[in-house]
PDB file of N, CA and C in Angstrom:
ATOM      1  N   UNK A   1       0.821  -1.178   0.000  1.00  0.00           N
ATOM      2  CA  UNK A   1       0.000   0.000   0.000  1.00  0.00           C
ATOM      3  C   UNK A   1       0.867   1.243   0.000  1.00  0.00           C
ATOM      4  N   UNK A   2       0.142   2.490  -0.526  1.00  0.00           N
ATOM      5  CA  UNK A   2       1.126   3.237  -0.479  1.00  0.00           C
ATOM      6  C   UNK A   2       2.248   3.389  -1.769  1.00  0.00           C
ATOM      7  N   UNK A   3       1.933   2.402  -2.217  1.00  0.00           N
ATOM      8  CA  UNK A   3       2.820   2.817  -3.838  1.00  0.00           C
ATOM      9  C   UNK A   3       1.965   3.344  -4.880  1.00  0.00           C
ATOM     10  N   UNK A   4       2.941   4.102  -5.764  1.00  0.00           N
ATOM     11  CA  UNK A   4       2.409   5.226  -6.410  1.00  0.00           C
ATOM     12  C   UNK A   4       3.017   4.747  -8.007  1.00  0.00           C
ATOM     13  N   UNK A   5       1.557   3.949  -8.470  1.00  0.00           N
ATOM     14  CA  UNK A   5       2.381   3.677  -9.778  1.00  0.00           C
ATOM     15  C   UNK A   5       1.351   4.249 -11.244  1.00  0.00           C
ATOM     16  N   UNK A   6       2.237   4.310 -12.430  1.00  0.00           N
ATOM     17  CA  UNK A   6       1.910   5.297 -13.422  1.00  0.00           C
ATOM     18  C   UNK A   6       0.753   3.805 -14.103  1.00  0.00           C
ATOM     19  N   UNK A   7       0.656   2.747 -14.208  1.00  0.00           N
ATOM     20  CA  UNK A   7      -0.381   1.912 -14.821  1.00  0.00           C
ATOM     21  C   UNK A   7      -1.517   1.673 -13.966  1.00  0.00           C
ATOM     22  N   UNK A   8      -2.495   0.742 -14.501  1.00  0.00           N
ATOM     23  CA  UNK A   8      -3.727   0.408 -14.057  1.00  0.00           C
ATOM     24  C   UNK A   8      -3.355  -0.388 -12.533  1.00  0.00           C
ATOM     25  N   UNK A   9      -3.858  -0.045 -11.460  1.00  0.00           N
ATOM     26  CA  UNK A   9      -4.112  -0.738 -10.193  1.00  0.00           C
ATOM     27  C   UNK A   9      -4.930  -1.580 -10.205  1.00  0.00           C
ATOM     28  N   UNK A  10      -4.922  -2.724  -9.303  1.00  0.00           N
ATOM     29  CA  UNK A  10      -6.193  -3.760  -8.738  1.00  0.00           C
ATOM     30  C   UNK A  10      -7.674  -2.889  -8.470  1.00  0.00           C
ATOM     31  N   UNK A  11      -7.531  -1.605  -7.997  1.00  0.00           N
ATOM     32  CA  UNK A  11      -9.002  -1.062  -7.928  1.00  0.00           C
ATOM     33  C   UNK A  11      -9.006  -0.456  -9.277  1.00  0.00           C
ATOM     34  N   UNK A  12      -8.657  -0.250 -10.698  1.00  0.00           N
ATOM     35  CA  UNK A  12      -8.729  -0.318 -12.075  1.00  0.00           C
ATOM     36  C   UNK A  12      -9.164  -1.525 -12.542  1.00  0.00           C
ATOM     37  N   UNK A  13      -8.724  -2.420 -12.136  1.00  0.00           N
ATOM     38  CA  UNK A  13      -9.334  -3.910 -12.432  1.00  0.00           C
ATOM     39  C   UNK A  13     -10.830  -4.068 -12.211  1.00  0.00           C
ATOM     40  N   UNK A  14     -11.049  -3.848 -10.401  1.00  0.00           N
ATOM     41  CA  UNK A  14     -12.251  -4.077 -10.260  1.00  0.00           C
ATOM     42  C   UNK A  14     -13.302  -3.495 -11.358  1.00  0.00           C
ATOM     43  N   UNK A  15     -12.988  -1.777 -11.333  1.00  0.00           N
ATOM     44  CA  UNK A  15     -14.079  -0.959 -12.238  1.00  0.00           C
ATOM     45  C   UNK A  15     -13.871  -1.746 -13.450  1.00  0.00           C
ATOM     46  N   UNK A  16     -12.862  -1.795 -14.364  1.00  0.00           N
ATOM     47  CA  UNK A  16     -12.888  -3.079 -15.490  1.00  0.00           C
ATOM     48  C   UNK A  16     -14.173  -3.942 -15.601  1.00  0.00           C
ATOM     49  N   UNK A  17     -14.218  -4.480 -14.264  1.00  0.00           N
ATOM     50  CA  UNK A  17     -14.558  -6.391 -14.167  1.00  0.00           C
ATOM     51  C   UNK A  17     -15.946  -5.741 -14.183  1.00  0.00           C
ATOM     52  N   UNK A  18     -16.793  -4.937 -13.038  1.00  0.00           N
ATOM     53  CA  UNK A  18     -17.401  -4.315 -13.025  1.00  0.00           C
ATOM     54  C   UNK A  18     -18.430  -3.714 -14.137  1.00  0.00           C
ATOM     55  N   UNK A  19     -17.627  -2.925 -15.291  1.00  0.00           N
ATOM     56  CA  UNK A  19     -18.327  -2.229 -16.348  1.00  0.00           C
ATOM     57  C   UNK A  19     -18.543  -3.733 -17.011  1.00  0.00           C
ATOM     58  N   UNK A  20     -17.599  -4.258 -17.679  1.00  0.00           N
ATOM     59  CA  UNK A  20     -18.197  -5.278 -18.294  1.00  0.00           C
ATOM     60  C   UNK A  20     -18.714  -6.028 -17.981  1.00  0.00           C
ATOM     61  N   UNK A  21     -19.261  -6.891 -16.804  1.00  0.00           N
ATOM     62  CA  UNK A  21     -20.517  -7.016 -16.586  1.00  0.00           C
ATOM     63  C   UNK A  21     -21.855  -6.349 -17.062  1.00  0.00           C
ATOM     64  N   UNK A  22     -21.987  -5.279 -15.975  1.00  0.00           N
ATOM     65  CA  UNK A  22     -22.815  -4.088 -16.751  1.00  0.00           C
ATOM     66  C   UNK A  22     -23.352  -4.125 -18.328  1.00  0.00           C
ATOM     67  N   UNK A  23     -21.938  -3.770 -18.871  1.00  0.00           N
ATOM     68  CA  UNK A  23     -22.300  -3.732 -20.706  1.00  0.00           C
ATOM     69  C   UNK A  23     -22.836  -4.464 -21.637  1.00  0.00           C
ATOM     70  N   UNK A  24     -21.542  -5.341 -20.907  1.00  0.00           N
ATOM     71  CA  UNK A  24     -22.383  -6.863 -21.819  1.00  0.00           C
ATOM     72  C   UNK A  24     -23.258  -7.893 -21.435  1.00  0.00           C
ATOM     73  N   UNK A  25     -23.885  -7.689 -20.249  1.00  0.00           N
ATOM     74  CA  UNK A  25     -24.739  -8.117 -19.129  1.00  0.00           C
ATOM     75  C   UNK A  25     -24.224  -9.776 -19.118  1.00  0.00           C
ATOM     76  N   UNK A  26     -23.141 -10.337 -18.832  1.00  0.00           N
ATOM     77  CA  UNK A  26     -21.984 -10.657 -18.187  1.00  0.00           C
ATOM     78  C   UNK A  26     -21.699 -10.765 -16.876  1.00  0.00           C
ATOM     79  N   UNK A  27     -21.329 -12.538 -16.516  1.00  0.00           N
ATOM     80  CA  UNK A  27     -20.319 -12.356 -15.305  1.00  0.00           C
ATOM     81  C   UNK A  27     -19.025 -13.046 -15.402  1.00  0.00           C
ATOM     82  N   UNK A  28     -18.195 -12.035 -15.406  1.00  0.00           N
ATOM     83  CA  UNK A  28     -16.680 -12.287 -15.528  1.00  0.00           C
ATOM     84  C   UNK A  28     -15.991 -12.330 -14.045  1.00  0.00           C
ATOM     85  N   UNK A  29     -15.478 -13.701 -14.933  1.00  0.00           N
ATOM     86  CA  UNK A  29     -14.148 -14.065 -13.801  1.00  0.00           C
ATOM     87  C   UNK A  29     -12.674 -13.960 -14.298  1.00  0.00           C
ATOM     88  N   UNK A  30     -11.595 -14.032 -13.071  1.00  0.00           N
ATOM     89  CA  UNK A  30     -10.782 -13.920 -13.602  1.00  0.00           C
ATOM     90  C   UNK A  30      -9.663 -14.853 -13.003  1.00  0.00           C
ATOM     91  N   UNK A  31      -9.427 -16.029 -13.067  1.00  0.00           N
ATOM     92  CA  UNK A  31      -8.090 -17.114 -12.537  1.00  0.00           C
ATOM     93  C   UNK A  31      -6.814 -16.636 -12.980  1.00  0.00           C
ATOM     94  N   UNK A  32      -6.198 -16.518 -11.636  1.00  0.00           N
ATOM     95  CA  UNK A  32      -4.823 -16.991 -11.741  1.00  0.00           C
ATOM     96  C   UNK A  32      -4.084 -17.867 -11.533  1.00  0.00           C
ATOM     97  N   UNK A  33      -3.152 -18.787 -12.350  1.00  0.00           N
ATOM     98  CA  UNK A  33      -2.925 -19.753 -11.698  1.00  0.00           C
ATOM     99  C   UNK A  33      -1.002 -20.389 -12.262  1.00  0.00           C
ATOM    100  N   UNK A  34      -0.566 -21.263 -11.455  1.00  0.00           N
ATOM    101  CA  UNK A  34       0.705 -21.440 -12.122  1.00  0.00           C
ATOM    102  C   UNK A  34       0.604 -21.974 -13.502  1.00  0.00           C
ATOM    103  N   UNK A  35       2.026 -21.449 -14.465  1.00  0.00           N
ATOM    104  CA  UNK A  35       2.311 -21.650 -15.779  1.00  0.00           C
ATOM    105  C   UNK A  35       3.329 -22.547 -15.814  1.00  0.00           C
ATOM    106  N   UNK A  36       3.020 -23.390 -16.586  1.00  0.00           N
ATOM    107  CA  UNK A  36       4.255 -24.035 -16.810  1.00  0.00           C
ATOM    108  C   UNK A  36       4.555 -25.412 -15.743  1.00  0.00           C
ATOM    109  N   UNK A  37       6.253 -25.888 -15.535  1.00  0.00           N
ATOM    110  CA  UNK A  37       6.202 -26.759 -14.753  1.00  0.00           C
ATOM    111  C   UNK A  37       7.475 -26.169 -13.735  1.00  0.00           C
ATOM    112  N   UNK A  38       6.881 -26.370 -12.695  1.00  0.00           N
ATOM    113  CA  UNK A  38       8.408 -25.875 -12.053  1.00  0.00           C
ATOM    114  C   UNK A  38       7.966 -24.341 -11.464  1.00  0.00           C
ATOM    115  N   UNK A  39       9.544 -23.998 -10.816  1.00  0.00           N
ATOM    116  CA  UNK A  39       8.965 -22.601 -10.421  1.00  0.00           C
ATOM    117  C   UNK A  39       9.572 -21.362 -11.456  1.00  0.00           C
ATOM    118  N   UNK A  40       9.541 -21.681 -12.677  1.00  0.00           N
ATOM    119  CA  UNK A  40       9.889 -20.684 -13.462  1.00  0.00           C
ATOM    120  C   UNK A  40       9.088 -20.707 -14.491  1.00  0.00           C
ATOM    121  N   UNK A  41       7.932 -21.202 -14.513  1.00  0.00           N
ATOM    122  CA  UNK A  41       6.752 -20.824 -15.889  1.00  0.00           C
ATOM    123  C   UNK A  41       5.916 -19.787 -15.378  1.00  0.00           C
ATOM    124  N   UNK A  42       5.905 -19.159 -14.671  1.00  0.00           N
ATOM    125  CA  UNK A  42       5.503 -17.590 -14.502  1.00  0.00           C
ATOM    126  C   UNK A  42       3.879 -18.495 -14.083  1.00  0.00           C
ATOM    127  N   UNK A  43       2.747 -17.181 -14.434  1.00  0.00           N
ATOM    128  CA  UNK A  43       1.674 -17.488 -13.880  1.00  0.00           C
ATOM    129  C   UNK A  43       0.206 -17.423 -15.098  1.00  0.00           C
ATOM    130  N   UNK A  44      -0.679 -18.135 -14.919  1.00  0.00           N
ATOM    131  CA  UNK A  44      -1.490 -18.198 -16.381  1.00  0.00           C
ATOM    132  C   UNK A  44      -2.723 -16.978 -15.799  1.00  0.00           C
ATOM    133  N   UNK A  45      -3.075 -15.806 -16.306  1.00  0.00           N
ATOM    134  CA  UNK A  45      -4.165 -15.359 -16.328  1.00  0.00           C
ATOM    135  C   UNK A  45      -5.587 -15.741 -17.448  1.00  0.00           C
ATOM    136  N   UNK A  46      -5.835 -16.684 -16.685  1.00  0.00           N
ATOM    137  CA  UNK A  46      -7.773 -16.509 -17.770  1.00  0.00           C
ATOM    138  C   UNK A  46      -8.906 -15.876 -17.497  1.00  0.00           C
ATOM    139  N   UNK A  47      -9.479 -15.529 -18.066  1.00  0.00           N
ATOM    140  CA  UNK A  47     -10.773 -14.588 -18.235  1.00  0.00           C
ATOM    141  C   UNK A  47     -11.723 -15.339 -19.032  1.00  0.00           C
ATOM    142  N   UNK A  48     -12.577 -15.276 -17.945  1.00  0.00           N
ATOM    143  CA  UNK A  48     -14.078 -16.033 -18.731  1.00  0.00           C
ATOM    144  C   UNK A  48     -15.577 -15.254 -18.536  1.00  0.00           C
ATOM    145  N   UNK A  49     -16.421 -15.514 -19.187  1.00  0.00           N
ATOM    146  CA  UNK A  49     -17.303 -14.945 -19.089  1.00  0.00           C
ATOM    147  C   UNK A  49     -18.702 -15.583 -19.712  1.00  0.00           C
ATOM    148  N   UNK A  50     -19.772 -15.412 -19.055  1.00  0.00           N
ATOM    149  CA  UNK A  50     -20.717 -16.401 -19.794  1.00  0.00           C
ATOM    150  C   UNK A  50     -21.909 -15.891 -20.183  1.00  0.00           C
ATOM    151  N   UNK A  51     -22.087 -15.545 -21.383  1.00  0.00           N
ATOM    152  CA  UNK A  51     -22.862 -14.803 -22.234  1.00  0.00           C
ATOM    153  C   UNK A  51     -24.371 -15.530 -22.228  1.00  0.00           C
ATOM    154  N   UNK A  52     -25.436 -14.567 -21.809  1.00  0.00           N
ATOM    155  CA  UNK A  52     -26.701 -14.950 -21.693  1.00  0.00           C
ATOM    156  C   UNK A  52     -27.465 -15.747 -23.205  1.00  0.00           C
ATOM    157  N   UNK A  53     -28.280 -16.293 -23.333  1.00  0.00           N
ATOM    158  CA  UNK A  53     -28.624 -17.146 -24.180  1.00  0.00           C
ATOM    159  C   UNK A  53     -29.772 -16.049 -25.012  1.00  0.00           C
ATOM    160  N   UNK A  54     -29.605 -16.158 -26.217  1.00  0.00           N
ATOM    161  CA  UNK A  54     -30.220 -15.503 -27.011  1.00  0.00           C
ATOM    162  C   UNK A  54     -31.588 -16.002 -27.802  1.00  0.00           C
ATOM    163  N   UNK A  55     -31.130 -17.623 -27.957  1.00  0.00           N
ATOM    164  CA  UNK A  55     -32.451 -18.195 -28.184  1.00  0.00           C
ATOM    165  C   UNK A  55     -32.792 -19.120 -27.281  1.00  0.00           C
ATOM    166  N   UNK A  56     -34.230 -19.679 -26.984  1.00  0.00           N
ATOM    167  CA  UNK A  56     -34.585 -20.582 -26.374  1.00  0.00           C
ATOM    168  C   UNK A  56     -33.822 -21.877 -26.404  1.00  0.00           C
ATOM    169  N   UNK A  57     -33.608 -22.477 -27.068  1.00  0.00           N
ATOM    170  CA  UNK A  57     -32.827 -23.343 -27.548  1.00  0.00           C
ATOM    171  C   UNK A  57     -31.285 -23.227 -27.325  1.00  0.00           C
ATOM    172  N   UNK A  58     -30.832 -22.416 -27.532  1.00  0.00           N
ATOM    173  CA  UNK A  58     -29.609 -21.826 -27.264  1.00  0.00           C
ATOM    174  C   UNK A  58     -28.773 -22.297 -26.188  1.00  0.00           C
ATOM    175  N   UNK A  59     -27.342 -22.736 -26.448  1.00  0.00           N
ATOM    176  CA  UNK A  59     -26.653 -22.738 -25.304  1.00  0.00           C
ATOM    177  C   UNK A  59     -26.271 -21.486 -24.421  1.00  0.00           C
ATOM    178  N   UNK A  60     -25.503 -21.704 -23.573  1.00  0.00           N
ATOM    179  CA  UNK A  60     -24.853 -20.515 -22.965  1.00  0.00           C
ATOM    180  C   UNK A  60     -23.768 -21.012 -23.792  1.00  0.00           C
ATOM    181  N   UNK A  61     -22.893 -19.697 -23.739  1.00  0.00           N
ATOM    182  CA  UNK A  61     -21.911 -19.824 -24.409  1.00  0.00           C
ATOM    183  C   UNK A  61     -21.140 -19.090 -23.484  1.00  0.00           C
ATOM    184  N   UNK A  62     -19.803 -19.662 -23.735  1.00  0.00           N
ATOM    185  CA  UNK A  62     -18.408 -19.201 -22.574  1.00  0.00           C
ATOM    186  C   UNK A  62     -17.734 -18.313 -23.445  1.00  0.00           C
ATOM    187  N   UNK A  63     -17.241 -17.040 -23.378  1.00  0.00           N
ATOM    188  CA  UNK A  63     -15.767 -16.608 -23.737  1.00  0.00           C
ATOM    189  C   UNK A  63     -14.593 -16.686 -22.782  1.00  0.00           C
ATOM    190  N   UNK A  64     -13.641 -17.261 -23.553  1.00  0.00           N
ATOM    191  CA  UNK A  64     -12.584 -16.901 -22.522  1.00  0.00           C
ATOM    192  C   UNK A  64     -11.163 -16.493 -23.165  1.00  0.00           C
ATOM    193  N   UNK A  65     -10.394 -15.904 -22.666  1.00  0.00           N
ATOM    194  CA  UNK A  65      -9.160 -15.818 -22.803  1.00  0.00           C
ATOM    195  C   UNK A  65      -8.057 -15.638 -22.064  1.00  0.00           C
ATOM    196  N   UNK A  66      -7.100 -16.396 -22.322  1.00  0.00           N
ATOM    197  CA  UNK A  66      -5.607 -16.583 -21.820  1.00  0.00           C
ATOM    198  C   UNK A  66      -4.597 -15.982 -22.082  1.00  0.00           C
ATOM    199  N   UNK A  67      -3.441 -15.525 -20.649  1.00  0.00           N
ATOM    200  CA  UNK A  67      -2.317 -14.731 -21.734  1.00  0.00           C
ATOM    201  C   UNK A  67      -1.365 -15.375 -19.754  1.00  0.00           C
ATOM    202  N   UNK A  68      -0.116 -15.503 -20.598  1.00  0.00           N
ATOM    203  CA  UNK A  68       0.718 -15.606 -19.500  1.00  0.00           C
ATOM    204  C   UNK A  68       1.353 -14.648 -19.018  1.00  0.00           C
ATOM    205  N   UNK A  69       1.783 -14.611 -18.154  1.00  0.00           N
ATOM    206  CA  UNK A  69       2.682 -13.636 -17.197  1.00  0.00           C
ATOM    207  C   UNK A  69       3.708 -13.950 -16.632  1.00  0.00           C
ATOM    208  N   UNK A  70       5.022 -13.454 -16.108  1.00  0.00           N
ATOM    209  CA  UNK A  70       5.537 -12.088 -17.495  1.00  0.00           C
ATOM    210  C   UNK A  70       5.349 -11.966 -18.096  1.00  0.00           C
ATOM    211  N   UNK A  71       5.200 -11.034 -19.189  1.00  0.00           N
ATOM    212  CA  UNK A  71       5.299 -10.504 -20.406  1.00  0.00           C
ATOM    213  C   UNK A  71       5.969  -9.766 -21.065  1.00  0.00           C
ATOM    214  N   UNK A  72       6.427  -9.377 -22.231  1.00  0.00           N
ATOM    215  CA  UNK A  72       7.214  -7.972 -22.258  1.00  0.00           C
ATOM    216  C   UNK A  72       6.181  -6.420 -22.504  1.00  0.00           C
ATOM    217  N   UNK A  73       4.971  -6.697 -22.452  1.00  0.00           N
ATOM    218  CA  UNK A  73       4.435  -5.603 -22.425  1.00  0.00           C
ATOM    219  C   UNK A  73       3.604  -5.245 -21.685  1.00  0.00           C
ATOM    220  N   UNK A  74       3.902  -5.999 -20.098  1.00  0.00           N
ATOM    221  CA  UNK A  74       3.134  -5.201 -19.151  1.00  0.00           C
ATOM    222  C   UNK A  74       4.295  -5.446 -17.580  1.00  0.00           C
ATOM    223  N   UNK A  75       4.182  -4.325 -17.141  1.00  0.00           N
ATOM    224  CA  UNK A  75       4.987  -4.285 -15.785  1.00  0.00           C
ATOM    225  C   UNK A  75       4.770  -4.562 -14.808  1.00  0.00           C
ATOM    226  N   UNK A  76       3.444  -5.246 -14.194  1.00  0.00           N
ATOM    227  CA  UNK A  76       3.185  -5.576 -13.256  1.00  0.00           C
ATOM    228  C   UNK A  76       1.645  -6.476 -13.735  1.00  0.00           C
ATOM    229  N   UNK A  77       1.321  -7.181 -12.420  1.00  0.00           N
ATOM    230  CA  UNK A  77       0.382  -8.512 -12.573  1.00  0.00           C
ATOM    231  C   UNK A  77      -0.585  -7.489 -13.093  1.00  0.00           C
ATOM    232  N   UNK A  78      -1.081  -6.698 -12.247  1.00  0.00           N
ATOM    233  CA  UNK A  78      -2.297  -5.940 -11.972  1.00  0.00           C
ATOM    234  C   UNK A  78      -2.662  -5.087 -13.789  1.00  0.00           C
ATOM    235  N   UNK A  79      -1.250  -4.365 -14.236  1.00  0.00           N
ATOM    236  CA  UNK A  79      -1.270  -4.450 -15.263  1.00  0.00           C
ATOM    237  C   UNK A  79      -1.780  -5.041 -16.502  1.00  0.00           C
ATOM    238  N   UNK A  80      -1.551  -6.224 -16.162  1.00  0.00           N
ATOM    239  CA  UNK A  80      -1.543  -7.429 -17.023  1.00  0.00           C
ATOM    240  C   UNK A  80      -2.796  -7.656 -17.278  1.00  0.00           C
ATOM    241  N   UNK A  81      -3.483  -7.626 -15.879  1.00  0.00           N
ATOM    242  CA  UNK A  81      -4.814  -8.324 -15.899  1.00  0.00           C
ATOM    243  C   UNK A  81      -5.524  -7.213 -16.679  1.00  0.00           C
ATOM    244  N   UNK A  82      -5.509  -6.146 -16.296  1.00  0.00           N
ATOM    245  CA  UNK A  82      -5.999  -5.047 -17.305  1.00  0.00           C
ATOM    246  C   UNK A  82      -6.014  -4.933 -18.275  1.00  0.00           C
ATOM    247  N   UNK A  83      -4.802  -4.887 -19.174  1.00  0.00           N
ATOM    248  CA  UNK A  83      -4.426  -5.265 -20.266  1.00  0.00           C
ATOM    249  C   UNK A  83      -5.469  -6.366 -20.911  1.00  0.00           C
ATOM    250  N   UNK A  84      -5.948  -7.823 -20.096  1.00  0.00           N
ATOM    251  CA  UNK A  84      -6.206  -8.736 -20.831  1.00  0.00           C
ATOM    252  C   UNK A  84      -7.544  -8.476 -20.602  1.00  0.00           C
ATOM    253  N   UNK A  85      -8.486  -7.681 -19.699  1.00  0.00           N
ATOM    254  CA  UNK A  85      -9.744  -7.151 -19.572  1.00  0.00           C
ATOM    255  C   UNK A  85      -9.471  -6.609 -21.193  1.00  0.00           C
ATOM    256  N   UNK A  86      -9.503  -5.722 -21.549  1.00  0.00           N
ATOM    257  CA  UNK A  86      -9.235  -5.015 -23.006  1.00  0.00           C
ATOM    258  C   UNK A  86      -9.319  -5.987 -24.134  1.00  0.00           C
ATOM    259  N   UNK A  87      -8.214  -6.742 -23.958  1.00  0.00           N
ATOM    260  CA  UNK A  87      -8.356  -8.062 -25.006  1.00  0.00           C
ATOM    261  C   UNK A  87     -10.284  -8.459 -24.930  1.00  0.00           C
ATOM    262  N   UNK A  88     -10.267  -9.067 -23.594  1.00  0.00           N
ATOM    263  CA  UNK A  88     -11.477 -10.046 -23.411  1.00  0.00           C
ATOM    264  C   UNK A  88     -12.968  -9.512 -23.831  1.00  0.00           C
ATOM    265  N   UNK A  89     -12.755  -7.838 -23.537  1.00  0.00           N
ATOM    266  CA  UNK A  89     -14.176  -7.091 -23.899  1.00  0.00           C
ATOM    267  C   UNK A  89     -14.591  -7.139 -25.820  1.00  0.00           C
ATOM    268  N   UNK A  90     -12.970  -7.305 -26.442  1.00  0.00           N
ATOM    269  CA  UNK A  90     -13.658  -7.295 -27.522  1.00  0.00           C
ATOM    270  C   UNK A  90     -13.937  -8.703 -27.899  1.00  0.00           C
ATOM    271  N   UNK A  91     -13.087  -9.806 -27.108  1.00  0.00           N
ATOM    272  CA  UNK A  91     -13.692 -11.649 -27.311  1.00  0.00           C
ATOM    273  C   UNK A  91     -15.559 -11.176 -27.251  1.00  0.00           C
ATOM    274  N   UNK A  92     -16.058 -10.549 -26.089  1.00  0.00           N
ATOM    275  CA  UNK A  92     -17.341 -10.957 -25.453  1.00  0.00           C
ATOM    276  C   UNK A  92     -17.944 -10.399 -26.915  1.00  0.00           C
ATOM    277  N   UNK A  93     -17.494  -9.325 -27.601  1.00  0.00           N
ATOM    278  CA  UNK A  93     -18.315  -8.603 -28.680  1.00  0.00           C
ATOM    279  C   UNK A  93     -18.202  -9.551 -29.942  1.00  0.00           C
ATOM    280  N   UNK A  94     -17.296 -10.303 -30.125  1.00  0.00           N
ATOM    281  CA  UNK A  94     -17.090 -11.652 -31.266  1.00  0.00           C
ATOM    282  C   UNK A  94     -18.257 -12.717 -30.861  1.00  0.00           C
ATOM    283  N   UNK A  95     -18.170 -12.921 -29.321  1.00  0.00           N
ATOM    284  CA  UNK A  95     -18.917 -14.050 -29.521  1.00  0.00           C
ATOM    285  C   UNK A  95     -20.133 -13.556 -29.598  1.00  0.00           C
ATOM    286  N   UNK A  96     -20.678 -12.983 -29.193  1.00  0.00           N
ATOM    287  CA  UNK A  96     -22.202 -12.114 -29.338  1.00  0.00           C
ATOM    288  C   UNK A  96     -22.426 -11.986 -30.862  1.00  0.00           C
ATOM    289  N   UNK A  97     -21.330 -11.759 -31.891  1.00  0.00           N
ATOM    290  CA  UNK A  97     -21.495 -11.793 -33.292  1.00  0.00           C
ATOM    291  C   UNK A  97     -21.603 -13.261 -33.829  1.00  0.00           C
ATOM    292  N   UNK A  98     -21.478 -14.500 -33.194  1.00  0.00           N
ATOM    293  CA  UNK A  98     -21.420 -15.554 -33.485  1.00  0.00           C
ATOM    294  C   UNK A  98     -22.680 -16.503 -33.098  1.00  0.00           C
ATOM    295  N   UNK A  99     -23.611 -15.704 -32.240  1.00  0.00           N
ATOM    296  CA  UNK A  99     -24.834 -16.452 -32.206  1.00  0.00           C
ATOM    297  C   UNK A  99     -25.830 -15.877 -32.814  1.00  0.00           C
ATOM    298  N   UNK A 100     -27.007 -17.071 -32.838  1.00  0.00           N
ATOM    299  CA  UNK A 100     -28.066 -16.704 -33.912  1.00  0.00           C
ATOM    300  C   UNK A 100     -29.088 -16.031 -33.000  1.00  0.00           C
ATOM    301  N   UNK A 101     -29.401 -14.708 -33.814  1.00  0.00           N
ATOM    302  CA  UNK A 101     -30.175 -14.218 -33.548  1.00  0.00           C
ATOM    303  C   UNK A 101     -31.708 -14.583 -34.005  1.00  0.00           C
ATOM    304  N   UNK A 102     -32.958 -14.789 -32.880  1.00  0.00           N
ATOM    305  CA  UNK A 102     -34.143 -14.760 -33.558  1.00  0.00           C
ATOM    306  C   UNK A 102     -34.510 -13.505 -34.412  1.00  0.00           C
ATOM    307  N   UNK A 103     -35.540 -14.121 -35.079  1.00  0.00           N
ATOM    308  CA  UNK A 103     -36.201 -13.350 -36.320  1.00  0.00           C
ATOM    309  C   UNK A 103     -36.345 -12.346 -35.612  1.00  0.00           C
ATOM    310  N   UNK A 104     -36.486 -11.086 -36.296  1.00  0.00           N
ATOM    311  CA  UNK A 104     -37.282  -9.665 -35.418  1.00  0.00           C
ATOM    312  C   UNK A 104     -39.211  -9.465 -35.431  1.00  0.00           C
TER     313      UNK A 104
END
């Protein structure tokens, strides 16, 4: 506590996790977990989310996406996860383009 840094914080995350819910009426999660084997495969961030059903018939459908950590383009976890919020909001807008819509 008490550090003063120039990227996205864990309370940036929350509002993240937060809006997209909201938007895409969405509940997103977010796992962290070990990468790799050993203690040098860094750590796996996934993001999932489970998109309401559009037709009766219809499954739910999952988005998710993965990105490991380290990286070279983010400086910290909290970062990262942010970063992959960004990625994941436009997954949720693909898969929403990928189900069938009923007739109008």
């Amino acid at each position: 506590m008490g550090k003063f840094t120039n990227g996205p914080d864990w309370t940036d995350v929350e509002i993240y996790l937060r809006a997209l819910d909201v938007l895409h009426g969405v509940r997103t999660t977010v796992t962290i977990s070990a990468d790799g084997i050993g203690g040098t495969g860094g750590l796996r961030v996934v993001i999932s989310s489970t998109l309401p059903r559009i037709e009766e018939t219809g499954a739910e459908l999952v988005v998710e996406t993965g990105r490991s950590w380290p990286c070279k383009s983010c400086g910290g976890l909290s970062e990262h996860v942010y970063n992959g919020l960004y990625i994941h909001d436009y997954a949720i807008g693909e898969g929403y383009q990928q189900q069938k819509w009923p007739p109008a």
